[in-house]
PDB file of N, CA and C in Angstrom:
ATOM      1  N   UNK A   1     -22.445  -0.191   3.993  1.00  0.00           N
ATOM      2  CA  UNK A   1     -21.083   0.145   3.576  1.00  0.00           C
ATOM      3  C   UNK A   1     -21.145   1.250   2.532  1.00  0.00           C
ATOM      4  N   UNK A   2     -20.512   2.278   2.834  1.00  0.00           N
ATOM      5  CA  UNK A   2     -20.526   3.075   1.611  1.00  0.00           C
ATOM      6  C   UNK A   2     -19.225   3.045   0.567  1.00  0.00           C
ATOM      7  N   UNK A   3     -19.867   3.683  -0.923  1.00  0.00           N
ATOM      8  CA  UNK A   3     -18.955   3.697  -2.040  1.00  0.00           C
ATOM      9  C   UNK A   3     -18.100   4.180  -1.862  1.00  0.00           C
ATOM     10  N   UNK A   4     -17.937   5.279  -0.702  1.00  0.00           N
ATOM     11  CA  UNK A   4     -16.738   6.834  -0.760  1.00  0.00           C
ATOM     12  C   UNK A   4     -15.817   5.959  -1.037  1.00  0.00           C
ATOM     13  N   UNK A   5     -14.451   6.182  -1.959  1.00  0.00           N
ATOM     14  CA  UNK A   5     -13.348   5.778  -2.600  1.00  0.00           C
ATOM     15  C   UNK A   5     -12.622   6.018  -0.684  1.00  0.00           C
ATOM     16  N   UNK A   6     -11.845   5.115  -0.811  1.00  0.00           N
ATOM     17  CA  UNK A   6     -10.572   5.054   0.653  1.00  0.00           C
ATOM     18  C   UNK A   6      -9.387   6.242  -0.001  1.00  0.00           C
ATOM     19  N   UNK A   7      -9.622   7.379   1.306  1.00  0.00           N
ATOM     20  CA  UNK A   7      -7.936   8.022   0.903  1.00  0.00           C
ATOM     21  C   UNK A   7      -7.033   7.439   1.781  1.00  0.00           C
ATOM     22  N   UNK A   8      -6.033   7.042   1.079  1.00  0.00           N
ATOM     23  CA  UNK A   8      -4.692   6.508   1.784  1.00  0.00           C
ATOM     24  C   UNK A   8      -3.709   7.666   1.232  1.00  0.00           C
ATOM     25  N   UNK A   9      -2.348   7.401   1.772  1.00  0.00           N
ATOM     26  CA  UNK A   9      -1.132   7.708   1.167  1.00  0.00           C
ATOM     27  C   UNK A   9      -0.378   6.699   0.978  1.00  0.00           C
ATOM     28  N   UNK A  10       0.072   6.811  -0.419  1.00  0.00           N
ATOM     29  CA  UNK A  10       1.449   5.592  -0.731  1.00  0.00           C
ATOM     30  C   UNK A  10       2.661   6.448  -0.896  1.00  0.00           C
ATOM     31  N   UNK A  11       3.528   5.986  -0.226  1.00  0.00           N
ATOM     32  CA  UNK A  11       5.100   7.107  -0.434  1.00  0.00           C
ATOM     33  C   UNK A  11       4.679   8.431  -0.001  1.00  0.00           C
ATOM     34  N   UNK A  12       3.759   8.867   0.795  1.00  0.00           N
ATOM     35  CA  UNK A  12       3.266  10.506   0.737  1.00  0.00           C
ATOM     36  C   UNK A  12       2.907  10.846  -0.159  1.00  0.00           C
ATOM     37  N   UNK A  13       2.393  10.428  -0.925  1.00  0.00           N
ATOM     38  CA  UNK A  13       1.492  10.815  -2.161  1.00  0.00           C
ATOM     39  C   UNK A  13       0.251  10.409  -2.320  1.00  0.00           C
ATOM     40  N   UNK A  14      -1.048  11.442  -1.848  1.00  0.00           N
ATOM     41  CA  UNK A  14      -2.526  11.032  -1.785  1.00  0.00           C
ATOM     42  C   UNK A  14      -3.277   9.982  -3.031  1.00  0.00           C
ATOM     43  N   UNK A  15      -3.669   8.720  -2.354  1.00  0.00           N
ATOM     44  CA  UNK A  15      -3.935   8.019  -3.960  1.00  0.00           C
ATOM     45  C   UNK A  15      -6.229   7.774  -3.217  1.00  0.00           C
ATOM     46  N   UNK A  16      -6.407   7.503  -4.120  1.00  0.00           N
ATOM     47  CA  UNK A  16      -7.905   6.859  -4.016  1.00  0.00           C
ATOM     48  C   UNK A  16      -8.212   5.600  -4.431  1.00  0.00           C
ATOM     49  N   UNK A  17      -8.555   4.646  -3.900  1.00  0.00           N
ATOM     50  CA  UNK A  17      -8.902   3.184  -3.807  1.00  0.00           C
ATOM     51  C   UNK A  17     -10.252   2.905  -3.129  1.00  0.00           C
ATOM     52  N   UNK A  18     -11.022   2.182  -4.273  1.00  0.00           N
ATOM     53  CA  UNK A  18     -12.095   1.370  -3.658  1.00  0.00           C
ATOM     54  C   UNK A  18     -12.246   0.942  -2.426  1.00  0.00           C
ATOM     55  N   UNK A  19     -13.422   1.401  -2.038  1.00  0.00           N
ATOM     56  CA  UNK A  19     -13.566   0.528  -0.615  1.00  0.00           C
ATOM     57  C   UNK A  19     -13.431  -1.347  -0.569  1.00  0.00           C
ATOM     58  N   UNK A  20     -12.668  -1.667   0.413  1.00  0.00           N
ATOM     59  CA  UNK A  20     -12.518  -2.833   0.364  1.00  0.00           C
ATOM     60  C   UNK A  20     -10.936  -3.361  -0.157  1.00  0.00           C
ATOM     61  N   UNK A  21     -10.540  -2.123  -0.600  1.00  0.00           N
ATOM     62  CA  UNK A  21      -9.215  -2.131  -1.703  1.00  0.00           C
ATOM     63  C   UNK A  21      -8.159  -2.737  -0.228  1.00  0.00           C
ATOM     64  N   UNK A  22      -6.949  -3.544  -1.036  1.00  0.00           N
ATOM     65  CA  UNK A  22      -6.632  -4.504   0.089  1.00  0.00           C
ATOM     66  C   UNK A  22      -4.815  -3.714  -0.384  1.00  0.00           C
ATOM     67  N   UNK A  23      -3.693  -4.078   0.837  1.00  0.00           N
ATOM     68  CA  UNK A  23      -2.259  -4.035   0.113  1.00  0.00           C
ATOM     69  C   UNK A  23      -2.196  -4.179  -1.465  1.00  0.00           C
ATOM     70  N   UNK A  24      -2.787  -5.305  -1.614  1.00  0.00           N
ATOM     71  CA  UNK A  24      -2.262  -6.089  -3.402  1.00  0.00           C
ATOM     72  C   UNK A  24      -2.645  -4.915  -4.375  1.00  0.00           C
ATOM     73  N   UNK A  25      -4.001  -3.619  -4.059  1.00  0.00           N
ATOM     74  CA  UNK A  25      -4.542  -3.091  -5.057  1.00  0.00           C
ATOM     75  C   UNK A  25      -3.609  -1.784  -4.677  1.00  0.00           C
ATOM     76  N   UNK A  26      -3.082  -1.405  -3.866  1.00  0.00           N
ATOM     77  CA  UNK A  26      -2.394  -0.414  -3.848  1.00  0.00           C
ATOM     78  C   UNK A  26      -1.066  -0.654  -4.175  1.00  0.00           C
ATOM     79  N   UNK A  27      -0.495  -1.451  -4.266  1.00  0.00           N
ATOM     80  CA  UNK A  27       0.932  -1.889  -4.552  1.00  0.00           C
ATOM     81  C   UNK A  27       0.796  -1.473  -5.846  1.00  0.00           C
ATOM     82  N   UNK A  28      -0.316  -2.093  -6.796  1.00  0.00           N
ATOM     83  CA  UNK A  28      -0.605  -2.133  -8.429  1.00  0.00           C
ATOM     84  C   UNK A  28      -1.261  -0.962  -8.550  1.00  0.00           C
ATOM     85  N   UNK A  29      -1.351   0.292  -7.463  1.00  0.00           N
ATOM     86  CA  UNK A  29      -1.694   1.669  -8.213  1.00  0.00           C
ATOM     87  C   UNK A  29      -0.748   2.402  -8.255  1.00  0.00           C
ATOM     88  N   UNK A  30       0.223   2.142  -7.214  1.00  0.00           N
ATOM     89  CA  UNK A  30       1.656   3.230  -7.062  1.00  0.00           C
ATOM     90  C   UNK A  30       2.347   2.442  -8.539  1.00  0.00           C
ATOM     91  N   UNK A  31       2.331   1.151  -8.952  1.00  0.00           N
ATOM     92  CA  UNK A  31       3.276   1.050 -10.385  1.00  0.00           C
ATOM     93  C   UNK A  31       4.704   0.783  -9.591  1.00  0.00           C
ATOM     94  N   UNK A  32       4.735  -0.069  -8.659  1.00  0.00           N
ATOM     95  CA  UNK A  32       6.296  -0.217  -8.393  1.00  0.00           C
ATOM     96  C   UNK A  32       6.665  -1.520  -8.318  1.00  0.00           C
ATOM     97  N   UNK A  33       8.101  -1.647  -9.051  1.00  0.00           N
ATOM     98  CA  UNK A  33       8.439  -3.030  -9.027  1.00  0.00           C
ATOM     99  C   UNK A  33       9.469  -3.782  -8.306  1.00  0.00           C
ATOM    100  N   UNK A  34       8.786  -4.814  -8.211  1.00  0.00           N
ATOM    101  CA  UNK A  34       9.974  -5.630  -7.116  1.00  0.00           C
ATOM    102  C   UNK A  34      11.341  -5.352  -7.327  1.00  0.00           C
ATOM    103  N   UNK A  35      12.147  -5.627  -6.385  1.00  0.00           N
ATOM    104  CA  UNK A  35      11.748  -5.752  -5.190  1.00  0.00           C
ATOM    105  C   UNK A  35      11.697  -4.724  -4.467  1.00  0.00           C
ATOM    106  N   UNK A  36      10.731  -4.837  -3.342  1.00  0.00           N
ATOM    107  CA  UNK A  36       9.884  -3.557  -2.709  1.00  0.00           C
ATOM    108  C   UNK A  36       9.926  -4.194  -1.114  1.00  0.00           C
ATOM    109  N   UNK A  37       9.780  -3.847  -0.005  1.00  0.00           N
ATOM    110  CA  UNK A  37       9.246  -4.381   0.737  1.00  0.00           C
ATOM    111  C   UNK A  37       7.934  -3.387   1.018  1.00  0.00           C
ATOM    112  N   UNK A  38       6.385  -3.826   2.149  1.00  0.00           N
ATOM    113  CA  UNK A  38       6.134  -2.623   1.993  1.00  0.00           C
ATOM    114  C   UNK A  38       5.565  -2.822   3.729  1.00  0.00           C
ATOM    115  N   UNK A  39       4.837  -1.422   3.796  1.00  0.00           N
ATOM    116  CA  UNK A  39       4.728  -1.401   5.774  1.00  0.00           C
ATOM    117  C   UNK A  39       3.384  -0.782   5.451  1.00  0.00           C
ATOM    118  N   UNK A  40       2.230  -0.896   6.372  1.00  0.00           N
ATOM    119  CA  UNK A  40       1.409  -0.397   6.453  1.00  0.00           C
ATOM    120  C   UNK A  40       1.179   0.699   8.379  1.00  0.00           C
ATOM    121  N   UNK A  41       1.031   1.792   7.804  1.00  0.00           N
ATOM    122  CA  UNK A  41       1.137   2.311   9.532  1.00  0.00           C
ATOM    123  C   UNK A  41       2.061   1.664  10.206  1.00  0.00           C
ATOM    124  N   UNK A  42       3.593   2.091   9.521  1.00  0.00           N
ATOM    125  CA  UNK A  42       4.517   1.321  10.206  1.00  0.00           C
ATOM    126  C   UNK A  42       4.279  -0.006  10.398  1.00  0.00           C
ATOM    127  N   UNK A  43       3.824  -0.784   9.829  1.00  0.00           N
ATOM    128  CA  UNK A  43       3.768  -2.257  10.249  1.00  0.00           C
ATOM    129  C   UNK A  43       4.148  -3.079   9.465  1.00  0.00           C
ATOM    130  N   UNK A  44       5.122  -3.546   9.117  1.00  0.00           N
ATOM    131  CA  UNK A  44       5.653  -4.276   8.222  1.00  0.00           C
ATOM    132  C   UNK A  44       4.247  -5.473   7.556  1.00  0.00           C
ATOM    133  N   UNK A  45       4.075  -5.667   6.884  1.00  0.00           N
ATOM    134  CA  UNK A  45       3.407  -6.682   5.488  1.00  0.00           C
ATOM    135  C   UNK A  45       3.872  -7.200   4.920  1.00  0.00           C
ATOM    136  N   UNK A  46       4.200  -8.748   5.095  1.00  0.00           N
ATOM    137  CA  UNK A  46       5.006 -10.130   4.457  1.00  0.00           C
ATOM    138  C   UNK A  46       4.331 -10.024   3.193  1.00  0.00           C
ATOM    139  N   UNK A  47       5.229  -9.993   2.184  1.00  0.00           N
ATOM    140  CA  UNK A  47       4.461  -9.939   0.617  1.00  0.00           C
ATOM    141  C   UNK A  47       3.239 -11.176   0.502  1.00  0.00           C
ATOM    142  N   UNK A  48       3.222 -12.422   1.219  1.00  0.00           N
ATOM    143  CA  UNK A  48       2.359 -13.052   1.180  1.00  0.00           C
ATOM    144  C   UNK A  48       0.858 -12.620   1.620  1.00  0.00           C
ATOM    145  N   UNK A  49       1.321 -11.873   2.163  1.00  0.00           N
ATOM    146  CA  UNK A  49      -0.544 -11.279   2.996  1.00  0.00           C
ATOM    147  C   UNK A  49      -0.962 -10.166   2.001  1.00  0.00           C
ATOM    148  N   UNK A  50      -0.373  -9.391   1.031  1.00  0.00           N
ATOM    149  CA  UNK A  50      -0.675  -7.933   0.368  1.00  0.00           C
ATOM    150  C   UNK A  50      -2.425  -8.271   0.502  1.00  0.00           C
ATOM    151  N   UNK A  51      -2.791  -9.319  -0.661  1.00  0.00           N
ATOM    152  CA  UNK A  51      -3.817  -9.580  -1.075  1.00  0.00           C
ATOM    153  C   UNK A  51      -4.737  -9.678   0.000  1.00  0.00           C
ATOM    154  N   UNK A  52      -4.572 -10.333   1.406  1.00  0.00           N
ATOM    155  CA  UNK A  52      -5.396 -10.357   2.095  1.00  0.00           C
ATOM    156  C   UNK A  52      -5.358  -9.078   3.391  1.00  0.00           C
ATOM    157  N   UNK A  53      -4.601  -8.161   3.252  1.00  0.00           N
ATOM    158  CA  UNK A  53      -4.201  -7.129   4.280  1.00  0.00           C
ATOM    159  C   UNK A  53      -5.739  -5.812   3.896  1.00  0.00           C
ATOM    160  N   UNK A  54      -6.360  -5.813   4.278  1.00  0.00           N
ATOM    161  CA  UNK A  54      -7.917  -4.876   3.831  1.00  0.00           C
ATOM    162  C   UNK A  54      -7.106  -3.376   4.482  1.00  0.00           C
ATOM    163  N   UNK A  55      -6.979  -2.537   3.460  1.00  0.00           N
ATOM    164  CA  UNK A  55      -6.945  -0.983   3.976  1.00  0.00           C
ATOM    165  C   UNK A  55      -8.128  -0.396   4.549  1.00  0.00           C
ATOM    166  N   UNK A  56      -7.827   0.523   5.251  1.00  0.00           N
ATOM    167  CA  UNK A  56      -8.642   1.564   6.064  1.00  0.00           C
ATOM    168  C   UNK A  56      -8.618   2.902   5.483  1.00  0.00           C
ATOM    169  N   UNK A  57      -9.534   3.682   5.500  1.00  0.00           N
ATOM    170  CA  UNK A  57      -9.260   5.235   5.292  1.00  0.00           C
ATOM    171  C   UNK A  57      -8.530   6.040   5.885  1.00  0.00           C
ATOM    172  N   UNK A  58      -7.750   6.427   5.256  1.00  0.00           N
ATOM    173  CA  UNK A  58      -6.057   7.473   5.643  1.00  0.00           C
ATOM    174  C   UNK A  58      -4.942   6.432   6.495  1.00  0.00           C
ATOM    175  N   UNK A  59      -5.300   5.472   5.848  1.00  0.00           N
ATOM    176  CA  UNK A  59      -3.954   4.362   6.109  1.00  0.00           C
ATOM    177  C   UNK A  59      -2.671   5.046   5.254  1.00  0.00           C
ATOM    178  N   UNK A  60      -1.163   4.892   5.864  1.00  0.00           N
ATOM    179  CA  UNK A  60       0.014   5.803   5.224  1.00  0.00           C
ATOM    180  C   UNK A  60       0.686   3.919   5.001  1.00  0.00           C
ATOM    181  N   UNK A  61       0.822   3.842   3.649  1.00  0.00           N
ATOM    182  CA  UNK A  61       1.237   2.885   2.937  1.00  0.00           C
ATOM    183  C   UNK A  61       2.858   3.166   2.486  1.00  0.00           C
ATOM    184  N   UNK A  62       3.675   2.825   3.019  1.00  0.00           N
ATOM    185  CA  UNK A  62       5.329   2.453   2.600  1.00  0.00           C
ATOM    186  C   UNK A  62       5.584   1.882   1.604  1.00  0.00           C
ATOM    187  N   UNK A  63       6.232   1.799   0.595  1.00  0.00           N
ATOM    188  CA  UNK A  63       6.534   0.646  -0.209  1.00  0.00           C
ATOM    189  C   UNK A  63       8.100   1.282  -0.246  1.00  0.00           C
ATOM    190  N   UNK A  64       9.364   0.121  -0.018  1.00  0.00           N
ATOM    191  CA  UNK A  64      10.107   0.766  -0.087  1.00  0.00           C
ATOM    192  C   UNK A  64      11.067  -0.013  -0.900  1.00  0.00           C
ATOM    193  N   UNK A  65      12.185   0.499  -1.512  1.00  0.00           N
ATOM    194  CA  UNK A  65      12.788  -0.300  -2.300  1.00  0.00           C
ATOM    195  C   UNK A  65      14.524  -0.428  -2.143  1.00  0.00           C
ATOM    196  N   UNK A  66      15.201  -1.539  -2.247  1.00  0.00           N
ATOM    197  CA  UNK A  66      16.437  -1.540  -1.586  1.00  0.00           C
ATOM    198  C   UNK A  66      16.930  -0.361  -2.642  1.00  0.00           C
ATOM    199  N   UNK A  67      18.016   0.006  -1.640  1.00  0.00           N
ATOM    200  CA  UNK A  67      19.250   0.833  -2.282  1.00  0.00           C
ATOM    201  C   UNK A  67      20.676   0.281  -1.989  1.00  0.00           C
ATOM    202  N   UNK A  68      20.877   0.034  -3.723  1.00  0.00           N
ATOM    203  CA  UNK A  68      22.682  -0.886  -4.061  1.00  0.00           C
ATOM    204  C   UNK A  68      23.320   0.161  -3.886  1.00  0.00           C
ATOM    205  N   UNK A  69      24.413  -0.486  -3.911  1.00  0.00           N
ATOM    206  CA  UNK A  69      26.014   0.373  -3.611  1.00  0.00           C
ATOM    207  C   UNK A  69      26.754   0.651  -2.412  1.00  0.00           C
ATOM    208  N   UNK A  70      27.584   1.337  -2.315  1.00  0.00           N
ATOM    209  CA  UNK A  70      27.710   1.497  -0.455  1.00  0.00           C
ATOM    210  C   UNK A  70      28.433   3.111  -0.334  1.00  0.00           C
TER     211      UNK A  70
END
């Protein structure tokens, strides 16, 4: 297994994460707070799995957040 850091995108914005780095560690690098839902490669991610969801290199990470008002 190598060290190379994982490039993903969160929101379109290039981030670097440990190999092995899972949903839960990228949620806590973008800094965003609930409530969020988030999608991985379009795929929706039940907040219960973040921790166990393992990223891939150049995975495009969603986190999205409601919008009030009408």
């Amino acid at each position: 297994m190598s060290d190379t850091p994982l490039q993903v995108l969160i929101n379109q914005a290039p981030h670097s994460l440990p190999q092995g780095a899972t949903l839960a560690d990228a949620v806590a690098a973008s800094g965003i707070q609930p409530p969020f839902a988030a999608a991985v490669n379009l795929q929706f991610v039940p907040r219960g799995q973040y921790a166990g969801h393992a990223l891939a290199d150049h995975d495009k990470i969603e986190l999205i957040s409601p919008i009030t008002g009408g």
